[in-house]
Protein backbone atom coordinates (compact mmCIF):
# COMPACT_ATOMS: atom_id res chain seq x y z
CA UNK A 1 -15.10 -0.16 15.17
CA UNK A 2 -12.18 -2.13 15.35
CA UNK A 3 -8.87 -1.47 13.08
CA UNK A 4 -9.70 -4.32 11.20
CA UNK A 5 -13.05 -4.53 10.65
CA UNK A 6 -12.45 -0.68 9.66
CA UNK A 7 -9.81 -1.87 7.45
CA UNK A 8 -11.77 -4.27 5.52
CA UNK A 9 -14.07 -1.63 4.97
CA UNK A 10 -12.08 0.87 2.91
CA UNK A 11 -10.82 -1.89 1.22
CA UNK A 12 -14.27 -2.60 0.02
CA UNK A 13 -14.91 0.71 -0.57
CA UNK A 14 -11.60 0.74 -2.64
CA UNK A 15 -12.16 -2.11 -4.75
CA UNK A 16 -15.76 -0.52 -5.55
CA UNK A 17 -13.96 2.69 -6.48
CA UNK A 18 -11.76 0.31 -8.92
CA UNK A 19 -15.10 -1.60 -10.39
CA UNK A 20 -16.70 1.59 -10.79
CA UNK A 21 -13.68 3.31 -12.33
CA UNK A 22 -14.04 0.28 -14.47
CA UNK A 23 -17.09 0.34 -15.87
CA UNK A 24 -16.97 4.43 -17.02
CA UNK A 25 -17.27 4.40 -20.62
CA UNK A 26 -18.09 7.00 -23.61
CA UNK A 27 -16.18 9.93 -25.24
CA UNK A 28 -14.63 11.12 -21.97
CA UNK A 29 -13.35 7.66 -21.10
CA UNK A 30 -11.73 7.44 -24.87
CA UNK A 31 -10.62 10.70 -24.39
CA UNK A 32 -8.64 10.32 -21.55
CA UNK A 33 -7.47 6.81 -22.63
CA UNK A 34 -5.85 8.57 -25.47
CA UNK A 35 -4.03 11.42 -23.47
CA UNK A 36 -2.77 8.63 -21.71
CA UNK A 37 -1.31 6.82 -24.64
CA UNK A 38 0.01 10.23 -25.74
CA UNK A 39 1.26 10.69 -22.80
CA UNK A 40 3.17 7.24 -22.38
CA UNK A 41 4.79 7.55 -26.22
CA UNK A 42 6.75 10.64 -24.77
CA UNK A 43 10.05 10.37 -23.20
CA UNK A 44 10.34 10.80 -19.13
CA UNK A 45 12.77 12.51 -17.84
CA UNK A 46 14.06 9.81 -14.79
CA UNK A 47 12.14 11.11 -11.77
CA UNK A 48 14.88 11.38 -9.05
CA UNK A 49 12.85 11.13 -4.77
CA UNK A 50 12.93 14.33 -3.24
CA UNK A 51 14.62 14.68 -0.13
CA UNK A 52 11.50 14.63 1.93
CA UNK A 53 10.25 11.41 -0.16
CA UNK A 54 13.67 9.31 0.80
CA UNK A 55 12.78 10.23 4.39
CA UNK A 56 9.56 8.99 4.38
CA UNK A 57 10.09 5.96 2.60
CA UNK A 58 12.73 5.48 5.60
CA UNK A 59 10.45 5.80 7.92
CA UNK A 60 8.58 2.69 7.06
CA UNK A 61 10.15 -0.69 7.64
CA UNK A 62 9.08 -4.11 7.68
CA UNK A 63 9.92 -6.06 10.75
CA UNK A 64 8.96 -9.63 10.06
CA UNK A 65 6.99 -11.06 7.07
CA UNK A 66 5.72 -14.70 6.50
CA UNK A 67 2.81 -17.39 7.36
CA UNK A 68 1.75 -17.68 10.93
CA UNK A 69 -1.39 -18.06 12.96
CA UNK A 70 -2.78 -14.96 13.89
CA UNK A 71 -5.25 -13.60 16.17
CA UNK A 72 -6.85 -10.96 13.86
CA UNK A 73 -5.96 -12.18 10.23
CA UNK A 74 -6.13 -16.03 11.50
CA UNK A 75 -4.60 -19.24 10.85
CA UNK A 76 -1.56 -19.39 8.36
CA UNK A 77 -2.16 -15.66 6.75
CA UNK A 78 0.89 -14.39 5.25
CA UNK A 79 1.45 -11.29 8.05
CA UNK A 80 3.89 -8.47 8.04
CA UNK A 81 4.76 -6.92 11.00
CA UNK A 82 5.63 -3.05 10.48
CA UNK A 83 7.62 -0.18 12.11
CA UNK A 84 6.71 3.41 11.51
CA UNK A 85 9.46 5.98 12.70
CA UNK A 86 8.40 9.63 12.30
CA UNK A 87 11.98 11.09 11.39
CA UNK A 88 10.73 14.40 10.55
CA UNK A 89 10.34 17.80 12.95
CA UNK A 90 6.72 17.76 12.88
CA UNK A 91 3.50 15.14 13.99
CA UNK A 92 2.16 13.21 10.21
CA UNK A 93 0.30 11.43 8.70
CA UNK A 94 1.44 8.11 6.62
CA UNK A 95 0.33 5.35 3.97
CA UNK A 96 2.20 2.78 2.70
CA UNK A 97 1.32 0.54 0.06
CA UNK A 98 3.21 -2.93 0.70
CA UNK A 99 3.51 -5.21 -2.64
CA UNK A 100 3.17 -8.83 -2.02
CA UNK A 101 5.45 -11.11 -4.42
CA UNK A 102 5.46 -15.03 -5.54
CA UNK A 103 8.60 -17.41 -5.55
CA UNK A 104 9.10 -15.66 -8.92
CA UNK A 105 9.33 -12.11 -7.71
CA UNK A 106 6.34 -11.26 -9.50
CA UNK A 107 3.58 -9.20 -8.50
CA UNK A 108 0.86 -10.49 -6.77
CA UNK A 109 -0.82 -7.81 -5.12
CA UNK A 110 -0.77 -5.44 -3.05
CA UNK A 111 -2.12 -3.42 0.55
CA UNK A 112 -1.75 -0.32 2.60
CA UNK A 113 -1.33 0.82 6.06
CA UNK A 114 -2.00 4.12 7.83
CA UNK A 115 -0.52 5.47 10.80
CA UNK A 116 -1.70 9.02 11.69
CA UNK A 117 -0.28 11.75 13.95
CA UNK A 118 2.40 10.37 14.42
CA UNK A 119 4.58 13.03 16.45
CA UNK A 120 8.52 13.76 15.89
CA UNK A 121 10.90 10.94 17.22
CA UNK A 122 7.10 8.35 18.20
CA UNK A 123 6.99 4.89 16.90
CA UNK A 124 4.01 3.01 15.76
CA UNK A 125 4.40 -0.85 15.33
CA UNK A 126 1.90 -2.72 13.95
CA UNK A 127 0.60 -5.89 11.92
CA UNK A 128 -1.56 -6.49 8.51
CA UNK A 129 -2.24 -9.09 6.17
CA UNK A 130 -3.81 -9.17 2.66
CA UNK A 131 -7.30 -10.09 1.59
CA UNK A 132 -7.76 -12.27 -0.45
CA UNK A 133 -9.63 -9.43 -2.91
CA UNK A 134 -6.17 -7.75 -2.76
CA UNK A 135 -4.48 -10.48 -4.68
CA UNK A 136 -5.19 -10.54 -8.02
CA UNK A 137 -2.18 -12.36 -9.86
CA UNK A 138 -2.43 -15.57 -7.81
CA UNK A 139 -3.62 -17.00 -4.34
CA UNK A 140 -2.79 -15.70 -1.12
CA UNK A 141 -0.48 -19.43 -0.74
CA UNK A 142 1.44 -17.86 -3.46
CA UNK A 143 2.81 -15.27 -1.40
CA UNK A 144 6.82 -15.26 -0.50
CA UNK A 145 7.79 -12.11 -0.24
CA UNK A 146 6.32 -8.27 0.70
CA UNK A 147 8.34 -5.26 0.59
CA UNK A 148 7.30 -1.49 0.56
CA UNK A 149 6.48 0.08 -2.62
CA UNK A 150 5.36 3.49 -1.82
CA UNK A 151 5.44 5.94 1.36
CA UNK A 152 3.84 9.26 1.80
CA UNK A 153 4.00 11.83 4.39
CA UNK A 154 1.42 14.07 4.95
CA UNK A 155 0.84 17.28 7.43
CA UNK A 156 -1.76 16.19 9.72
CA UNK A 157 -4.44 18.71 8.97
């Protein structure tokens, strides 16, 4: 199966999980609605990155964002072209979730990439571009900026 077609299908199995997720009702959905409330009227302490989390997030770049006609993702999709350095001692395992943003700065949506085993010092470059299920605060024409939102590291197993 090829990376994208494979890639469209854990997003579909994602966005089940979500309408699934979605539909749970009853005491134990109530429940844990209200812990959640509960827990969101308490003060945070400001969560600081770990050292190992400011790494990671390094480790991910974006190379080159914007429309163009692509091969895989086709004519004028908004593509980002990403760099994965492993900067660690050891092979891993990484997701990132990239946030895609209107003229506004506002959230449109967002995807992920995975790059796995990657070993100490190896590069992986690659390319992606969101669905159109992804984008759920607009249209994919709305799209002017992507950055990376979240990185994590994992010990291949």
């Amino acid at each position: 199966m090829k990376c994208a077609q494979l890639r469209h299908v854990l997003v579909a199995v994602a966005v089940g999980a979500v309408v699934l997720t979605g539909c749970s009702g009853g005491e134990e959905a109530a429940a844990e609605k209200g812990s959640a409330s509960q827990a969101a009227d308490k003060p945070k302490a400001q969560e600081q990155p770990t050292k190992a989390e400011e790494s990671a997030s390094q480790d991910v770049r974006l190379v080159k964002t914007g429309v163009e006609d692509h091969q895989t993702w086709g004519p004028k999709a908004y593509v980002v072209h990403y760099k994965v350095t492993n900067s660690g001692p050891a092979a891993a395992n990484y997701f990132a979730e990239i946030e895609f943003l209107d003229k506004d700065g506002d959230h449109l949506g967002q995807t992920g990439i995975t790059v796995d085993k990657l070993g100490p010092g190896k590069v992986s470059e690659g390319d992606t571009a969101p669905l159109e299920a992804e984008i759920r605060n607009g249209k994919l024409t709305d799209i002017r900026s992507a950055r990376v939102t979240k990185v994590d590291r994992t010990d291949p197993q």
